[in-house]
N, C-alpha and C. Protein backbone atom coordinates (compact mmCIF):
# COMPACT_ATOMS: atom_id res chain seq x y z
N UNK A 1 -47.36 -44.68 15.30
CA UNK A 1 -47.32 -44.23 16.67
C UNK A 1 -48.28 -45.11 17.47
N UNK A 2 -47.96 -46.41 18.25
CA UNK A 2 -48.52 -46.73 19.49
C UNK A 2 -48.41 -46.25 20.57
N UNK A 3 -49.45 -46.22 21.59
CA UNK A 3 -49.47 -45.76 23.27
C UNK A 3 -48.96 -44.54 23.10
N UNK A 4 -48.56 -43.69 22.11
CA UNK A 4 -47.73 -42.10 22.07
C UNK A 4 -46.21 -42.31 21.90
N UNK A 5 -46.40 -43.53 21.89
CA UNK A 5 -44.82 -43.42 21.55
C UNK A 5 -44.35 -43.30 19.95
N UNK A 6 -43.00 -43.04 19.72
CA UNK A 6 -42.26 -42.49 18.31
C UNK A 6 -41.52 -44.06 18.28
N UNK A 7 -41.88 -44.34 16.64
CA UNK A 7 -40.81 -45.75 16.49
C UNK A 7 -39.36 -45.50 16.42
N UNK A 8 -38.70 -46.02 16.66
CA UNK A 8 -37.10 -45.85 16.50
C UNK A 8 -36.65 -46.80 15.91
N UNK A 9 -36.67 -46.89 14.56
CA UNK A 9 -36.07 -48.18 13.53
C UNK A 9 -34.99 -47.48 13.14
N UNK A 10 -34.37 -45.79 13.83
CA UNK A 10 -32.65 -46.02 13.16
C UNK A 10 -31.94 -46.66 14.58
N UNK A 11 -32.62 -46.58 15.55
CA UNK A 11 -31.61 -47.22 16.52
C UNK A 11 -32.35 -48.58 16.50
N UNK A 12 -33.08 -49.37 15.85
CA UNK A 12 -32.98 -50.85 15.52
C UNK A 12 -32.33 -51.01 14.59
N UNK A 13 -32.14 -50.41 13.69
CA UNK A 13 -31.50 -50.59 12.50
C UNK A 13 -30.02 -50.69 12.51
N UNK A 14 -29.09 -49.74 13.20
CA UNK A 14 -27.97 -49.54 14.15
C UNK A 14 -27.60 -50.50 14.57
N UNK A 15 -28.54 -51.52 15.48
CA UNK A 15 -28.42 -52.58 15.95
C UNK A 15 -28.09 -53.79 15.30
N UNK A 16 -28.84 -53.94 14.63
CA UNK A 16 -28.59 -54.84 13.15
C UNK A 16 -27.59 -55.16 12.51
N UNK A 17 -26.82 -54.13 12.55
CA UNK A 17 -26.03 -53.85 11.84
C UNK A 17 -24.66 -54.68 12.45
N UNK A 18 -24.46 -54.31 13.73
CA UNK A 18 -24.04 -54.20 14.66
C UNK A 18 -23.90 -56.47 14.82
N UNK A 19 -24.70 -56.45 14.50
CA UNK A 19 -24.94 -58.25 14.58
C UNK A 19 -23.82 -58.79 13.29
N UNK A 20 -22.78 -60.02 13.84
CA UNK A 20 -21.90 -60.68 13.20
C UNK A 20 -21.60 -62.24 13.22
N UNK A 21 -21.48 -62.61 12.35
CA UNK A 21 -21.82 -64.17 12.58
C UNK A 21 -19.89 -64.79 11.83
N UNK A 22 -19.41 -65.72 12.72
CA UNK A 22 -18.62 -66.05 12.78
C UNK A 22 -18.47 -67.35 12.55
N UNK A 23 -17.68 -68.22 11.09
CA UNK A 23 -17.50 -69.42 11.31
C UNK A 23 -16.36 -69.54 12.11
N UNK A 24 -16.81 -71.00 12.77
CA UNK A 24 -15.65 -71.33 13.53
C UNK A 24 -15.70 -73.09 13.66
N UNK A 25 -14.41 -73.93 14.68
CA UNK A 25 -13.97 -74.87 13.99
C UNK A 25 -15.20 -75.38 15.29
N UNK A 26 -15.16 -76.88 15.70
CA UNK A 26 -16.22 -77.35 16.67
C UNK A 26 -15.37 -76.98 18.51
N UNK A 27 -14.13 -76.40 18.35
CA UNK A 27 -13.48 -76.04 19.26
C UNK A 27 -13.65 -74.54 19.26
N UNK A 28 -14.02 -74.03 18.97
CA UNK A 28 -14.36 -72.20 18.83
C UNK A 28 -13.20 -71.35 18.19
N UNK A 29 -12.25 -72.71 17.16
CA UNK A 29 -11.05 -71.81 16.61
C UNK A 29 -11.94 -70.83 15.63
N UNK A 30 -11.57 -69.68 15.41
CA UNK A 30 -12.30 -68.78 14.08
C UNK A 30 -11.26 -69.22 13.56
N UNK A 31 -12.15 -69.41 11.65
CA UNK A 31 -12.09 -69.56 10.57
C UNK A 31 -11.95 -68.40 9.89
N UNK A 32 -11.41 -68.05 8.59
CA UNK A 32 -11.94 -66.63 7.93
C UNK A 32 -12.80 -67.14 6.88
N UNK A 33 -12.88 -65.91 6.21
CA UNK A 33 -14.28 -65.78 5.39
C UNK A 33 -14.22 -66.77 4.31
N UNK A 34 -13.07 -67.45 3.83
CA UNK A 34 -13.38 -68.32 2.70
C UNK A 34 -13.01 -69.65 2.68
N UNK A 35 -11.68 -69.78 4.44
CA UNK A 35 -11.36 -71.11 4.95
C UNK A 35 -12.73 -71.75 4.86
N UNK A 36 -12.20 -73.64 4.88
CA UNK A 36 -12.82 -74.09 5.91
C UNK A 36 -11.98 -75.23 6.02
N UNK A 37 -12.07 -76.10 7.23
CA UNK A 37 -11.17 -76.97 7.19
C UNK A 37 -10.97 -78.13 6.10
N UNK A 38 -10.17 -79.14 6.43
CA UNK A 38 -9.74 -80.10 5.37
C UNK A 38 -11.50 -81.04 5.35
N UNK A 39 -11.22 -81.68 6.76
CA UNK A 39 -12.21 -82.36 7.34
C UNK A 39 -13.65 -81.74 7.88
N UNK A 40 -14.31 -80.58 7.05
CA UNK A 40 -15.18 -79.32 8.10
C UNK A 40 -16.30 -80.41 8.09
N UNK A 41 -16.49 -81.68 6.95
CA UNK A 41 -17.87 -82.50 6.91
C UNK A 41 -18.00 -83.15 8.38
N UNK A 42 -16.85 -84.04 8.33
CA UNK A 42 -16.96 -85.20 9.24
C UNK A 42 -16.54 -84.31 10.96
N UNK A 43 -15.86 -83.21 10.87
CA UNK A 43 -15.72 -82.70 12.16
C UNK A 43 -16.69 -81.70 12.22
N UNK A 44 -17.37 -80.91 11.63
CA UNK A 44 -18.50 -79.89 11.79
C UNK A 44 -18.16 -78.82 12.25
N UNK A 45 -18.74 -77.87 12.05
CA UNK A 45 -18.14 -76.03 12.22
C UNK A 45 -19.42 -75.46 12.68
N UNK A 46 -19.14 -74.80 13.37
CA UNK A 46 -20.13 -73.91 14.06
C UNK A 46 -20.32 -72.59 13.79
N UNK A 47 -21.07 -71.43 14.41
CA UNK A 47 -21.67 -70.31 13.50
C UNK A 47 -21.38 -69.36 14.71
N UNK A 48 -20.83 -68.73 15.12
CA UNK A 48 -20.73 -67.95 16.58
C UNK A 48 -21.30 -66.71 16.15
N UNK A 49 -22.65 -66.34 17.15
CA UNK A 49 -23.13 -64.62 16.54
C UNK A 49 -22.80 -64.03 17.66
N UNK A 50 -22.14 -62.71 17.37
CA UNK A 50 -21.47 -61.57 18.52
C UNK A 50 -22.72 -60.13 18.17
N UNK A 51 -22.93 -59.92 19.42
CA UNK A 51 -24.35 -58.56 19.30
C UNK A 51 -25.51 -59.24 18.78
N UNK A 52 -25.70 -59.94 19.20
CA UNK A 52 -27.42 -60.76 18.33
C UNK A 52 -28.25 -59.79 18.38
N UNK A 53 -28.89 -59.68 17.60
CA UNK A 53 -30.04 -58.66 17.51
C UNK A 53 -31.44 -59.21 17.82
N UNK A 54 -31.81 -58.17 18.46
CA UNK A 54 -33.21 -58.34 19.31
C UNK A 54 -34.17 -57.20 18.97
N UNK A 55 -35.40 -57.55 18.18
CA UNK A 55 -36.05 -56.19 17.93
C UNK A 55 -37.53 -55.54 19.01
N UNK A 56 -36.67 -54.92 20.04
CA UNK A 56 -37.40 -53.84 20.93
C UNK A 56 -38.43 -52.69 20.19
N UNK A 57 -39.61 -52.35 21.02
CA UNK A 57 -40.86 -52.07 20.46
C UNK A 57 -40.29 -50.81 20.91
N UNK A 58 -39.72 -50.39 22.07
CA UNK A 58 -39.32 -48.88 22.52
C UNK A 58 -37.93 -49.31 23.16
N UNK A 59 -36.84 -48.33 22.94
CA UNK A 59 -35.50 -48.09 23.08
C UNK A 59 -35.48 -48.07 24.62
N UNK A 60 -34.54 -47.99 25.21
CA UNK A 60 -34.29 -47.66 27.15
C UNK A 60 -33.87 -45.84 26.86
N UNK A 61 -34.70 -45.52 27.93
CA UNK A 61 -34.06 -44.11 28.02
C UNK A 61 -33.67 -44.10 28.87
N UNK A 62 -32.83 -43.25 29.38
CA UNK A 62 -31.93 -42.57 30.44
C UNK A 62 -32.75 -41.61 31.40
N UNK A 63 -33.83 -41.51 30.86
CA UNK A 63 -34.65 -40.41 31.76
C UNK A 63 -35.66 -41.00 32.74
N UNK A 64 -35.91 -40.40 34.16
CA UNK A 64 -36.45 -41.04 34.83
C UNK A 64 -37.74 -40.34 35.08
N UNK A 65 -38.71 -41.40 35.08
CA UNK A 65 -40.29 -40.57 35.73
C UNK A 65 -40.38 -40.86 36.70
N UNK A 66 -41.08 -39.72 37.25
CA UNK A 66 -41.14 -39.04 38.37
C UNK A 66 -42.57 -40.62 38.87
């Protein structure tokens, strides 16, 4: 417990989870999980992450102070 606040590592954790990493071709075609192209050396493949995870010290609440 810092400043009074409660940690929330299931809604970081949630988050985490939530994070996906995508091969793809150097044009943003997606690949699946065990493709890769003929040529993936000499043309190169890229890594696309969807929901990146960011680890926040306190969550956003919805509640407003006065």
């Amino acid at each position: 417990m810092l400043l009074f606040q409660s940690p929330e590592w299931s809604e970081d954790l949630k988050d985490l989870n939530r994070e996906m990493h995508i091969k793809c071709t150097y044009n943003g075609v997606q690949l699946s999980e065990g493709e890769f192209p003929q040529n993936w050396l000499r043309d190169g493949i890229q890594i696309k992450i969807l929901f990146p995870f960011r680890l926040k010290p306190w969550a956003q609440t919805s509640k407003k102070v006065p």
